[in-house]
N, C-alpha and C. Protein backbone atom coordinates (compact mmCIF):
# COMPACT_ATOMS: atom_id res chain seq x y z
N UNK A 1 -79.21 -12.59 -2.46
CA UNK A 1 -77.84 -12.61 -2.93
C UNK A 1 -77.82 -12.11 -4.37
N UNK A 2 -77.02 -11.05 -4.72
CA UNK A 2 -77.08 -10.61 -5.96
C UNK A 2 -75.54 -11.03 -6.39
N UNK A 3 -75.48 -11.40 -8.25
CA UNK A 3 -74.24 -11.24 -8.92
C UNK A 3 -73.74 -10.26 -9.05
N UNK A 4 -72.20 -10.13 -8.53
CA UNK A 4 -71.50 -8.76 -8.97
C UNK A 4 -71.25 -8.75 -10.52
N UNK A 5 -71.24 -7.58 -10.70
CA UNK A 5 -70.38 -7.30 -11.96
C UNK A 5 -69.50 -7.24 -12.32
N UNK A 6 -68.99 -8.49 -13.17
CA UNK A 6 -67.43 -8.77 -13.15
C UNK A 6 -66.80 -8.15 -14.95
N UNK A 7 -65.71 -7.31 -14.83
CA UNK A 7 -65.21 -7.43 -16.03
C UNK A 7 -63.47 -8.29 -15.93
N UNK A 8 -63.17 -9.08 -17.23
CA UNK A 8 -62.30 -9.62 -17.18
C UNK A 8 -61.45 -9.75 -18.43
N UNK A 9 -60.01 -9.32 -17.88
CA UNK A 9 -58.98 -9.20 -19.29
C UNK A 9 -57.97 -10.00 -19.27
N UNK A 10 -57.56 -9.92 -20.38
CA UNK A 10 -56.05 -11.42 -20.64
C UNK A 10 -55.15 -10.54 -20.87
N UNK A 11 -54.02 -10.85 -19.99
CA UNK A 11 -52.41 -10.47 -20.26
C UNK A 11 -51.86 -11.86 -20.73
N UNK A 12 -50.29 -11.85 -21.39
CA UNK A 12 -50.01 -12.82 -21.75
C UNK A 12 -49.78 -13.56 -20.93
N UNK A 13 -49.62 -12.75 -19.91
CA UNK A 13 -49.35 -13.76 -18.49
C UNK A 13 -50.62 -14.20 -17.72
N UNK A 14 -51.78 -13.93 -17.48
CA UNK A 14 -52.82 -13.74 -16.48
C UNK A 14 -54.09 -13.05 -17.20
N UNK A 15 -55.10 -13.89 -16.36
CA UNK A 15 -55.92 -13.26 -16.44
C UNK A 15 -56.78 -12.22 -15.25
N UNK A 16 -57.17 -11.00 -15.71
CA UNK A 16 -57.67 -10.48 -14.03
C UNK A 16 -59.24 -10.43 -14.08
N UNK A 17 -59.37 -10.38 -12.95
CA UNK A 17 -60.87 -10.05 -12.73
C UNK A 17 -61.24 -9.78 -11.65
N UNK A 18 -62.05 -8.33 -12.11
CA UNK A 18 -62.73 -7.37 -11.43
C UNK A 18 -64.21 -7.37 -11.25
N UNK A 19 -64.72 -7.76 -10.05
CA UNK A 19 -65.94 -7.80 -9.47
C UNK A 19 -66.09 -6.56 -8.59
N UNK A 20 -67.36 -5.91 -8.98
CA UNK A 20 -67.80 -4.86 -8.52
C UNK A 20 -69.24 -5.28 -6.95
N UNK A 21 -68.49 -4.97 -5.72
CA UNK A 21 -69.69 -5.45 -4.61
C UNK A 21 -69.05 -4.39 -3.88
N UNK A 22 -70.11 -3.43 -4.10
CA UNK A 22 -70.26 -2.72 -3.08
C UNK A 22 -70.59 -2.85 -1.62
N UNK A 23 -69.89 -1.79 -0.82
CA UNK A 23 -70.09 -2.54 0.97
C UNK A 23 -69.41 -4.26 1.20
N UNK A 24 -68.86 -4.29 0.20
CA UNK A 24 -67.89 -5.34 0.78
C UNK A 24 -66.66 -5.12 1.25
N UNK A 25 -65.97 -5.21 2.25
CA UNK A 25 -64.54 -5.04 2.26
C UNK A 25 -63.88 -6.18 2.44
N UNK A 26 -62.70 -5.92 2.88
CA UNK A 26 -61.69 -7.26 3.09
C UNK A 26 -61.81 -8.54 3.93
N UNK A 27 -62.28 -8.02 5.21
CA UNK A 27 -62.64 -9.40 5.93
C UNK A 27 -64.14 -10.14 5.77
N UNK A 28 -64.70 -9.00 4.76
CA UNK A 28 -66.45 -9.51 4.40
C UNK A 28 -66.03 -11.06 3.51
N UNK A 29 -65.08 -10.88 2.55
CA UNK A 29 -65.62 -11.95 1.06
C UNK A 29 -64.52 -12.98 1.40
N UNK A 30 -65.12 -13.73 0.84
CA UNK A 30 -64.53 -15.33 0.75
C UNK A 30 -64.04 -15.72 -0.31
N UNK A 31 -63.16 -16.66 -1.14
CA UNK A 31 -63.05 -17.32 -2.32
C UNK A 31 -62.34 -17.98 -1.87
N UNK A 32 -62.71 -19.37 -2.79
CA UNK A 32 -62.40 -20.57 -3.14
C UNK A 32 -61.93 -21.03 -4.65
N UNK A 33 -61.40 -22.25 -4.22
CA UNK A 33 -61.35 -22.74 -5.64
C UNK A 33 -61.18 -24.29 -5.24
N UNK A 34 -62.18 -24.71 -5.87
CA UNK A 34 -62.30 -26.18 -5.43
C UNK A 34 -62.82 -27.16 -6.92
N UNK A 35 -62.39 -27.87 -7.50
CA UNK A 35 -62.86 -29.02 -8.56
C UNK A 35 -62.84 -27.84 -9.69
N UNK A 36 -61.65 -27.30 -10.10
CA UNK A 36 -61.87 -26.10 -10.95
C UNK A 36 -62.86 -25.18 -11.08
N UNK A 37 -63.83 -25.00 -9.55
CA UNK A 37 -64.39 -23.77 -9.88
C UNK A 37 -64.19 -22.57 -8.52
N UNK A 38 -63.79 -21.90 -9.16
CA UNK A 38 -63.73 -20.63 -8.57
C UNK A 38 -64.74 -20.09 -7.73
N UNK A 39 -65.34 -19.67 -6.63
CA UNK A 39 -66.32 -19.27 -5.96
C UNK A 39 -66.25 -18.39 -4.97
N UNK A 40 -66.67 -16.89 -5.37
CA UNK A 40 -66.55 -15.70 -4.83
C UNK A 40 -67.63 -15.02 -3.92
N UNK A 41 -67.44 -15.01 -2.45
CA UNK A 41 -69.23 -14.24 -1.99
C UNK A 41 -68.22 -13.00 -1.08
N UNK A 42 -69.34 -12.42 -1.28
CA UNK A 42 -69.08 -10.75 -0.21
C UNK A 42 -70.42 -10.56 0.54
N UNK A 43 -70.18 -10.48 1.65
CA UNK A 43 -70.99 -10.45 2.78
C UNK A 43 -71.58 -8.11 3.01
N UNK A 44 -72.06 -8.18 2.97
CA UNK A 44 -72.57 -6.68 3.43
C UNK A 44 -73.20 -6.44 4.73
N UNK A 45 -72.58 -5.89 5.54
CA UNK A 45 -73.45 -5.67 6.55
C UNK A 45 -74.50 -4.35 6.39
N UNK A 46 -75.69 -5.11 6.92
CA UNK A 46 -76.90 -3.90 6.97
C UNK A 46 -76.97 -3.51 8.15
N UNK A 47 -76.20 -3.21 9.24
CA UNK A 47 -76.31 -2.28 10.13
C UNK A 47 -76.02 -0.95 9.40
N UNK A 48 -75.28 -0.52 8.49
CA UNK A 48 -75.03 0.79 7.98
C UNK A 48 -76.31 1.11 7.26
N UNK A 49 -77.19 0.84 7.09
CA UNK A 49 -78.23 0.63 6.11
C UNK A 49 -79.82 0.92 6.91
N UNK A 50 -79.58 0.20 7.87
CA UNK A 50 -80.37 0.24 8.75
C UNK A 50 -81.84 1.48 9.19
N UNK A 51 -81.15 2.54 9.19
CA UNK A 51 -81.88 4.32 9.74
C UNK A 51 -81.82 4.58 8.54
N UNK A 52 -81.38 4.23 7.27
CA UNK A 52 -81.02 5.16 6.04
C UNK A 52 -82.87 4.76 5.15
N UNK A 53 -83.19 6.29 4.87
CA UNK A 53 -84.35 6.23 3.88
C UNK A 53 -83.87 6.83 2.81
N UNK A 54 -83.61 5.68 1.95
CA UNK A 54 -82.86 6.43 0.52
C UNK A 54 -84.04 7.26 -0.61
N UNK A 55 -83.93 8.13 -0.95
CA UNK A 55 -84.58 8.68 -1.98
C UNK A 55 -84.59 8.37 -3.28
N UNK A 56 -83.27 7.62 -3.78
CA UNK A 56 -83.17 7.07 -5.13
C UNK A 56 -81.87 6.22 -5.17
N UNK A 57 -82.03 5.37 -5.36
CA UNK A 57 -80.95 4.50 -5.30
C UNK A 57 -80.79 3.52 -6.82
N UNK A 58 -79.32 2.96 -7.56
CA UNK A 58 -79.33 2.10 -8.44
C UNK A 58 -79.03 1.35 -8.03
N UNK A 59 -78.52 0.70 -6.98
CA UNK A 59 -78.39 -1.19 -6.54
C UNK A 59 -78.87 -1.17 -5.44
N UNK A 60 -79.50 -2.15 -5.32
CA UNK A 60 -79.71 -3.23 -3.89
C UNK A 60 -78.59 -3.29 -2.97
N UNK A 61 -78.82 -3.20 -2.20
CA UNK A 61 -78.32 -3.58 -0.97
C UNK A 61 -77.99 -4.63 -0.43
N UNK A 62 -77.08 -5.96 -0.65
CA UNK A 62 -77.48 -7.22 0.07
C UNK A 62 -76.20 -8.20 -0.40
N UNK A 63 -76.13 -8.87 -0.14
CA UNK A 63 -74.97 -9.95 -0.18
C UNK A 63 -74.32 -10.37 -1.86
N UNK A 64 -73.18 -10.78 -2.28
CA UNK A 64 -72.86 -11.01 -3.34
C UNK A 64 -72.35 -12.54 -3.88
N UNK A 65 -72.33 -13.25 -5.11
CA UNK A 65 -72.10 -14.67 -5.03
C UNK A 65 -72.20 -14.89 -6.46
N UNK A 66 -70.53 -15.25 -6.89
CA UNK A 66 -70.48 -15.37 -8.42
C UNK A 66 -69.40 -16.73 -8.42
N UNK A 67 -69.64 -17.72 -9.41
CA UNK A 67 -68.78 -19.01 -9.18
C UNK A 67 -68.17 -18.64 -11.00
N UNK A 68 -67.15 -19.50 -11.29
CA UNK A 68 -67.05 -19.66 -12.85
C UNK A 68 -65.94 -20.82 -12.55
N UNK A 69 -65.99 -21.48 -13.62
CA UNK A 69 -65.11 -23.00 -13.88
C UNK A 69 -63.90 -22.22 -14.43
N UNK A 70 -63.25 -22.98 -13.63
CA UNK A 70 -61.30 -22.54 -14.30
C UNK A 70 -60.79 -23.41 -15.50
N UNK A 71 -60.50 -23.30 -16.41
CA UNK A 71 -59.96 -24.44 -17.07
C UNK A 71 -58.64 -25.05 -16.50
N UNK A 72 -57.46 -25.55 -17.01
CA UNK A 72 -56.62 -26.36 -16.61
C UNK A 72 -55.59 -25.68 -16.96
N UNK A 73 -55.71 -24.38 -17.90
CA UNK A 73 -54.82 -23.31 -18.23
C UNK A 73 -54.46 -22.14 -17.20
N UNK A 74 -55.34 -22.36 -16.21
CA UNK A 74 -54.99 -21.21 -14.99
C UNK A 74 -54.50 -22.00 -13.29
N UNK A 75 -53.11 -21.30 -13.16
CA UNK A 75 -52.26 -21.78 -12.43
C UNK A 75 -53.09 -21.96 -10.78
N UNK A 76 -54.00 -22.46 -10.25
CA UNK A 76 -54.94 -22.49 -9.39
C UNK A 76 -54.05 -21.90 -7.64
N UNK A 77 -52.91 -21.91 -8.05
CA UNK A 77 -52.25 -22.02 -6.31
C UNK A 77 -51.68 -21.00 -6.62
N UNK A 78 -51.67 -20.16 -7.42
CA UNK A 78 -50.91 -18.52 -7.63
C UNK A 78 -52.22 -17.86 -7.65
N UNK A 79 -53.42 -17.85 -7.27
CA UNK A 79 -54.52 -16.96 -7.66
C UNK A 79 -54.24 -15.55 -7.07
N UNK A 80 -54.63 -14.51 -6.72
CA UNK A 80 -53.79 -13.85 -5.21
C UNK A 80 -55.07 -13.24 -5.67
N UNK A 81 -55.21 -12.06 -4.65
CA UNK A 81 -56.61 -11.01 -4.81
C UNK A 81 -56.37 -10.09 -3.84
N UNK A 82 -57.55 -8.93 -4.11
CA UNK A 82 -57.16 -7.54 -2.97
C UNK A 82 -58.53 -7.22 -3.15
N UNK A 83 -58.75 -6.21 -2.52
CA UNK A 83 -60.24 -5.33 -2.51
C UNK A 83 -59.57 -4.00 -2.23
N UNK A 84 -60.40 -3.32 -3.39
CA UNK A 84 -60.19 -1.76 -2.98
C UNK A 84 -61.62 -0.74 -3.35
N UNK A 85 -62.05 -0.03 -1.70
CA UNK A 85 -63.23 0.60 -2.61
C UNK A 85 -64.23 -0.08 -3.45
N UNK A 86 -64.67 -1.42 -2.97
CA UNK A 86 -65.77 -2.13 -3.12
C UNK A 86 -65.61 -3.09 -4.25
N UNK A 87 -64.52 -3.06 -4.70
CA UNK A 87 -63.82 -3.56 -6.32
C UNK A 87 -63.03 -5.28 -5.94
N UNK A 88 -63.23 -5.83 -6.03
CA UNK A 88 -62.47 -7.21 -5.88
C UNK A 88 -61.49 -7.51 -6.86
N UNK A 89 -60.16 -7.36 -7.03
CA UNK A 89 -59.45 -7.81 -8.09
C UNK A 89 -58.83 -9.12 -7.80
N UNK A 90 -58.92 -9.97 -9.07
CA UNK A 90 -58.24 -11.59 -8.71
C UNK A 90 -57.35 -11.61 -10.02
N UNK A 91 -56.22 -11.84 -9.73
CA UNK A 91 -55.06 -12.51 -10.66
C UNK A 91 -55.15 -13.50 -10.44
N UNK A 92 -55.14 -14.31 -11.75
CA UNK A 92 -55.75 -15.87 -12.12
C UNK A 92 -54.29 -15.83 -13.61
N UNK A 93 -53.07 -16.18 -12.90
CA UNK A 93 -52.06 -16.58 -13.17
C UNK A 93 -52.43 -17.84 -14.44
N UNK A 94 -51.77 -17.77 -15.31
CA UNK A 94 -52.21 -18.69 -16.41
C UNK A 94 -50.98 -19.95 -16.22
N UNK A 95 -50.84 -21.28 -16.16
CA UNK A 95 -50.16 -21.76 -16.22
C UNK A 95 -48.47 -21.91 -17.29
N UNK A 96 -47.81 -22.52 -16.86
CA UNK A 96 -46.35 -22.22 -17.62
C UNK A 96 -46.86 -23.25 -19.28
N UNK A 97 -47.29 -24.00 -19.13
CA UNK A 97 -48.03 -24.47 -20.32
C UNK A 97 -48.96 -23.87 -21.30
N UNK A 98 -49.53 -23.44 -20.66
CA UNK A 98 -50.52 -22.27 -21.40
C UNK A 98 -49.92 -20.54 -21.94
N UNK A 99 -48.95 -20.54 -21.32
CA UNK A 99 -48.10 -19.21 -21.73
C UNK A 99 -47.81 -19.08 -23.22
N UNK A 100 -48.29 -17.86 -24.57
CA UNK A 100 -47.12 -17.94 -25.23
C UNK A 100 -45.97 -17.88 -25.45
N UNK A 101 -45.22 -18.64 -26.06
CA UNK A 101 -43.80 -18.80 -26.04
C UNK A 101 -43.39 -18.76 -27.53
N UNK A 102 -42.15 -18.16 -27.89
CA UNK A 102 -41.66 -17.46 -29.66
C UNK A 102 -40.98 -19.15 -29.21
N UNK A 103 -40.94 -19.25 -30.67
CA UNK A 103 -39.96 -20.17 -31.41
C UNK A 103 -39.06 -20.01 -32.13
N UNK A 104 -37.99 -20.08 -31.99
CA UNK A 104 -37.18 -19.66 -32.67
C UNK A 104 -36.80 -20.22 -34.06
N UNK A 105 -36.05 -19.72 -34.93
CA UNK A 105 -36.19 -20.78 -36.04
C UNK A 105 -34.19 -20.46 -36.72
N UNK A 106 -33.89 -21.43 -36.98
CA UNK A 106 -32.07 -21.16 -37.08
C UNK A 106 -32.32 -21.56 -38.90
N UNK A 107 -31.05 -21.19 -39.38
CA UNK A 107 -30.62 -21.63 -40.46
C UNK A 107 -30.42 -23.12 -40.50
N UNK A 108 -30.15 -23.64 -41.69
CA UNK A 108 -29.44 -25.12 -41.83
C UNK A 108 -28.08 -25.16 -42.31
């Protein structure tokens, strides 16, 4: 089981994150979120793999599995996610508490 490579950015609203697992598609990966932690696997099948004698290759071939703790600032039941082209994206919705919000300020 190898870690994907995840990069991850903050909007004021959300945070996303992009895990890179190749040969994973949509009905391969799983996620959870259970006791604030997040837990992501992508399954690869090696039948495609199988007859192939690669000549040079930069990754392994083989299953994927990355967990990370949520804090209490990310809205856990809005998470949503997609896969495209081996890419896992997760919107990790930040809670209405955790949002910045302007203050306004009036005369007296």
């Amino acid at each position: 089981t190898y870690l994907p490579d995840v990069d991850i950015c903050e909007t004021a609203d959300s945070l996303w994150l992009h895990a890179d697992m190749p040969g994973v598609d949509e009905q391969s990966v799983n996620i959870n979120v259970a006791n604030g932690v997040l837990s992501i696997e992508g399954r690869v099948s090696l039948e495609d793999y199988e007859n192939l004698t690669p000549i040079y290759t930069e990754y392994n071939v083989g299953n994927y599995a990355r967990r990370f703790t949520l804090s209490n600032e990310i809205d856990t039941d809005r998470i949503t996610a997609r896969m495209f082209n081996g890419v896992l994206e997760l919107e990790l919705p930040k809670a209405e508490h955790a949002k910045p919000r302007r203050i306004s300020v009036s005369a007296r």
